[in-house]
N, C-alpha and C. Protein backbone atom coordinates (compact mmCIF):
# COMPACT_ATOMS: atom_id res chain seq x y z
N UNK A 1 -6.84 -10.80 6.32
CA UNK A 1 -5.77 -9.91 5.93
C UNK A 1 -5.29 -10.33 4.53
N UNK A 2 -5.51 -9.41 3.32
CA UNK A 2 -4.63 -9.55 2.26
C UNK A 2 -3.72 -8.63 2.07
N UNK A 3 -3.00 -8.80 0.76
CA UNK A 3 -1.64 -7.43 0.63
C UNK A 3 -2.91 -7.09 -0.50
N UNK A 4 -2.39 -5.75 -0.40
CA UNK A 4 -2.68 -4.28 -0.84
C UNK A 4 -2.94 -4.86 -2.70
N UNK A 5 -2.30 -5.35 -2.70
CA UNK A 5 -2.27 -5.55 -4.67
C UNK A 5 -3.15 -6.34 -5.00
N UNK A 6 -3.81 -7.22 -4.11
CA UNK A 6 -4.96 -8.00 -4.61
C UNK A 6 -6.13 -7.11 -4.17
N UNK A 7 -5.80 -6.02 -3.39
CA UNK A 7 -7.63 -5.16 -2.75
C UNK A 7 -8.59 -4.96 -3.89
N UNK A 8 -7.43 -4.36 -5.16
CA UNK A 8 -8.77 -4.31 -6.55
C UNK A 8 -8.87 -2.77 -6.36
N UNK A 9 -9.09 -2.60 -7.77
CA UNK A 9 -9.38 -1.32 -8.28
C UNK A 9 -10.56 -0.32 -7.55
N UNK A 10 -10.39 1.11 -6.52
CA UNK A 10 -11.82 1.69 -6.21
C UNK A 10 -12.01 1.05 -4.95
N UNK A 11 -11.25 0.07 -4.09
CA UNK A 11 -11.45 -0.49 -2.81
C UNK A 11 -10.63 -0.03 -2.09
N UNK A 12 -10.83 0.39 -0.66
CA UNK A 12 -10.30 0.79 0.60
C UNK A 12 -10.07 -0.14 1.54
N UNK A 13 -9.11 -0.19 2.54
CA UNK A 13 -8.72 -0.99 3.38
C UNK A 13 -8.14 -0.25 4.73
N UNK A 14 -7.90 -0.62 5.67
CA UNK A 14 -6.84 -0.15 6.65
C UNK A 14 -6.01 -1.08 6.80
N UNK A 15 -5.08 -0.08 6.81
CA UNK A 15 -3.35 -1.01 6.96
C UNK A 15 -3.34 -1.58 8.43
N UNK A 16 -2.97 -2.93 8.06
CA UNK A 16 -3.17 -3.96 9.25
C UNK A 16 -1.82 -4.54 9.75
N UNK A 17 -1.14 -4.58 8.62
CA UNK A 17 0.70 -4.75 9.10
C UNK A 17 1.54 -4.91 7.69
N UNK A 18 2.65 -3.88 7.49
CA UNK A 18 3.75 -3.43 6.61
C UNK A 18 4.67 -4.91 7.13
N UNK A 19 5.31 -5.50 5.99
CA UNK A 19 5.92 -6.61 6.48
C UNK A 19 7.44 -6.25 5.71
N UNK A 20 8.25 -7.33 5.39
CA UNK A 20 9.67 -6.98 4.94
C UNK A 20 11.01 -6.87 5.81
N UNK A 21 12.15 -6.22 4.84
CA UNK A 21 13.27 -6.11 5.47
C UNK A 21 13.11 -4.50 6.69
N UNK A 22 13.56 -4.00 7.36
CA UNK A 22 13.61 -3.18 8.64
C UNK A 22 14.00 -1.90 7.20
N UNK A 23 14.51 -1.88 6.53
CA UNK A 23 14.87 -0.83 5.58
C UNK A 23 13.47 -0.52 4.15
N UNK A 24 12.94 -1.58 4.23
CA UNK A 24 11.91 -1.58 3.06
C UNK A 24 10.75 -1.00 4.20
N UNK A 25 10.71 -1.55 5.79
CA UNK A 25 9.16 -1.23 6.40
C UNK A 25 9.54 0.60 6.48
N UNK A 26 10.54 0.74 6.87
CA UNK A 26 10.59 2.47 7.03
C UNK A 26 10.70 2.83 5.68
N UNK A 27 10.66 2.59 4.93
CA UNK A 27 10.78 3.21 3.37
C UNK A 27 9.31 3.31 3.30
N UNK A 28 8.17 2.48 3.42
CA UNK A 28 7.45 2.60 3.37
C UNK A 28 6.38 3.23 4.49
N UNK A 29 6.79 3.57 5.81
CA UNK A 29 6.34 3.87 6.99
C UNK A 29 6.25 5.58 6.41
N UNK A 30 7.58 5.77 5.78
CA UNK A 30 7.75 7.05 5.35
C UNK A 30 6.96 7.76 4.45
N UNK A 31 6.44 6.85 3.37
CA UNK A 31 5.96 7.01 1.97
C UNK A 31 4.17 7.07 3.05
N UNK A 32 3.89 7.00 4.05
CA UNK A 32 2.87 7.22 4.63
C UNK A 32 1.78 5.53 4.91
N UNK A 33 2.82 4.94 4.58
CA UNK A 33 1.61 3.42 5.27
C UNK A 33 1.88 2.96 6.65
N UNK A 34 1.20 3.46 7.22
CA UNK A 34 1.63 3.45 8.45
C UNK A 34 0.06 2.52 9.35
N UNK A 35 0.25 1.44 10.30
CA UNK A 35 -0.70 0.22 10.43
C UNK A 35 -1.76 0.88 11.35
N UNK A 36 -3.11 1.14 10.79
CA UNK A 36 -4.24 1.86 11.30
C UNK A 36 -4.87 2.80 10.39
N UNK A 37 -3.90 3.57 9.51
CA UNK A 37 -4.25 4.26 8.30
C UNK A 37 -5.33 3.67 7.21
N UNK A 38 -6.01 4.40 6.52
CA UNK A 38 -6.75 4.07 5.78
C UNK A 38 -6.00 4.06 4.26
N UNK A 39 -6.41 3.55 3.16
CA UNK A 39 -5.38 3.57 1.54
C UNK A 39 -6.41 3.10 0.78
N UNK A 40 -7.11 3.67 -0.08
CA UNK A 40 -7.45 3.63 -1.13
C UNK A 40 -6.90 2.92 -2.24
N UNK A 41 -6.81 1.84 -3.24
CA UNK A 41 -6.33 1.92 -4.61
C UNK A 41 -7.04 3.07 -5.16
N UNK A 42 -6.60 3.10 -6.03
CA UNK A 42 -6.93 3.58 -7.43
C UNK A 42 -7.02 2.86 -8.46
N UNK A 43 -6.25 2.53 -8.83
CA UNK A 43 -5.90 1.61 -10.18
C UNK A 43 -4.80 1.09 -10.37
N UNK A 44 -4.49 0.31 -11.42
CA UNK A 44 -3.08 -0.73 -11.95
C UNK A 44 -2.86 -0.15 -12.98
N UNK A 45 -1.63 0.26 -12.74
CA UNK A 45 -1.20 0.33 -14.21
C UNK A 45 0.73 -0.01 -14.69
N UNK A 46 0.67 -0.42 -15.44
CA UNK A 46 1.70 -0.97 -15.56
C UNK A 46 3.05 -1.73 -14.54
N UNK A 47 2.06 -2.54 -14.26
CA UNK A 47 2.60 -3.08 -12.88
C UNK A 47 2.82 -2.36 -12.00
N UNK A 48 2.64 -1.28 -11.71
CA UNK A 48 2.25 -0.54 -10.62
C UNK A 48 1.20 -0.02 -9.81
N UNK A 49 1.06 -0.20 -8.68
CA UNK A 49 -0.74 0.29 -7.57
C UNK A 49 -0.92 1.44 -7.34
N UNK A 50 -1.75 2.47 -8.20
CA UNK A 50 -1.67 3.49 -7.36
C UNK A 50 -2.89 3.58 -6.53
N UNK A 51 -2.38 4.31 -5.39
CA UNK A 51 -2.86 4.68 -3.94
C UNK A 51 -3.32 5.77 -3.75
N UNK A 52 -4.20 6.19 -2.88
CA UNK A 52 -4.36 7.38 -1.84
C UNK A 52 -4.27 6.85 -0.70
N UNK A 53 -3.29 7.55 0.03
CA UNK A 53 -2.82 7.88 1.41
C UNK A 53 -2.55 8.74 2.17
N UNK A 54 -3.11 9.42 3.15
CA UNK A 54 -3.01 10.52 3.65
C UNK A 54 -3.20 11.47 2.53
N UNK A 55 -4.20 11.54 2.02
CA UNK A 55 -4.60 12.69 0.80
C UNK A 55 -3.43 12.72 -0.06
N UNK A 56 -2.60 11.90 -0.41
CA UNK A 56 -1.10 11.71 -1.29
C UNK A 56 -1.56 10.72 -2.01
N UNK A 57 -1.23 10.72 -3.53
CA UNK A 57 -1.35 9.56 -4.28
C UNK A 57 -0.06 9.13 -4.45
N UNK A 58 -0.46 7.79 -4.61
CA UNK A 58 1.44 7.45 -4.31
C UNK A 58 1.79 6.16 -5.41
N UNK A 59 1.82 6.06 -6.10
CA UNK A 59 2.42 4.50 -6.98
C UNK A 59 3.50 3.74 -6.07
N UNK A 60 3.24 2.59 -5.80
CA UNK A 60 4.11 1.64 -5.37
C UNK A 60 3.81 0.27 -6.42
N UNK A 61 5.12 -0.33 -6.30
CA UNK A 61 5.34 -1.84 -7.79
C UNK A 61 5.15 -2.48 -6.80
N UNK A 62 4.43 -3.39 -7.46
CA UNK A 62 3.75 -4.77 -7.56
C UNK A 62 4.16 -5.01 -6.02
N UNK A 63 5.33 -5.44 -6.39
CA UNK A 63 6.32 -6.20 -4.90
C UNK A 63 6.21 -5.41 -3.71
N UNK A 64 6.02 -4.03 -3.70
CA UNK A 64 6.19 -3.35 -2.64
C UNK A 64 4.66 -4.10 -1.98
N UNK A 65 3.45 -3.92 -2.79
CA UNK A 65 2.18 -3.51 -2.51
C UNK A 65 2.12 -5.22 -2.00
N UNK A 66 2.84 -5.80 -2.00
CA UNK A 66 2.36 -7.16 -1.66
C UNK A 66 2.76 -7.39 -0.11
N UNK A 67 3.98 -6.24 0.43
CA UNK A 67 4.54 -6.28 1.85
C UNK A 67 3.67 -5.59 2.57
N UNK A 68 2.12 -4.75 1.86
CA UNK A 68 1.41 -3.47 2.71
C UNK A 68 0.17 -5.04 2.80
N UNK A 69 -0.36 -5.30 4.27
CA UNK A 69 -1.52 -6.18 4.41
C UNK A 69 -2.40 -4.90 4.76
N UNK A 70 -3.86 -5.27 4.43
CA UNK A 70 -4.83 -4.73 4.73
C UNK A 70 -6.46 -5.57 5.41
């Protein structure tokens, strides 16, 4: 299991467990990472990960992408 920000550019994972405060995991449960789902990166860019999730591209910072394990 790593977090989401080290997966690397063009690599897929399934979400294995959203970690954090009870207000950050539903912030993100919402934003569609939900543990069984599949997430794509995309790319880095300016300290931010962007994603595909549920056919949604989504930018999450640095810090978030480090609470998503895959």
């Amino acid at each position: 299991m790593i977090p989401l920000a080290v997966l690397g550019d063009g690599n897929e994972g399934i979400i294995k467990k959203v970690a954090g405060k009870p207000e950050v995991k539903k912030h993100l449960e919402n934003l569609g990472f939900i543990v069984g789902d599949t997430v794509n990166v995309i790319t880095e860019q300016n300290g931010n990960i962007i994603v595909k999730v549920k056919e949604a591209r989504i930018a999450v910072s640095k810090e978030m992408a480090m609470k998503i394990y895959v």
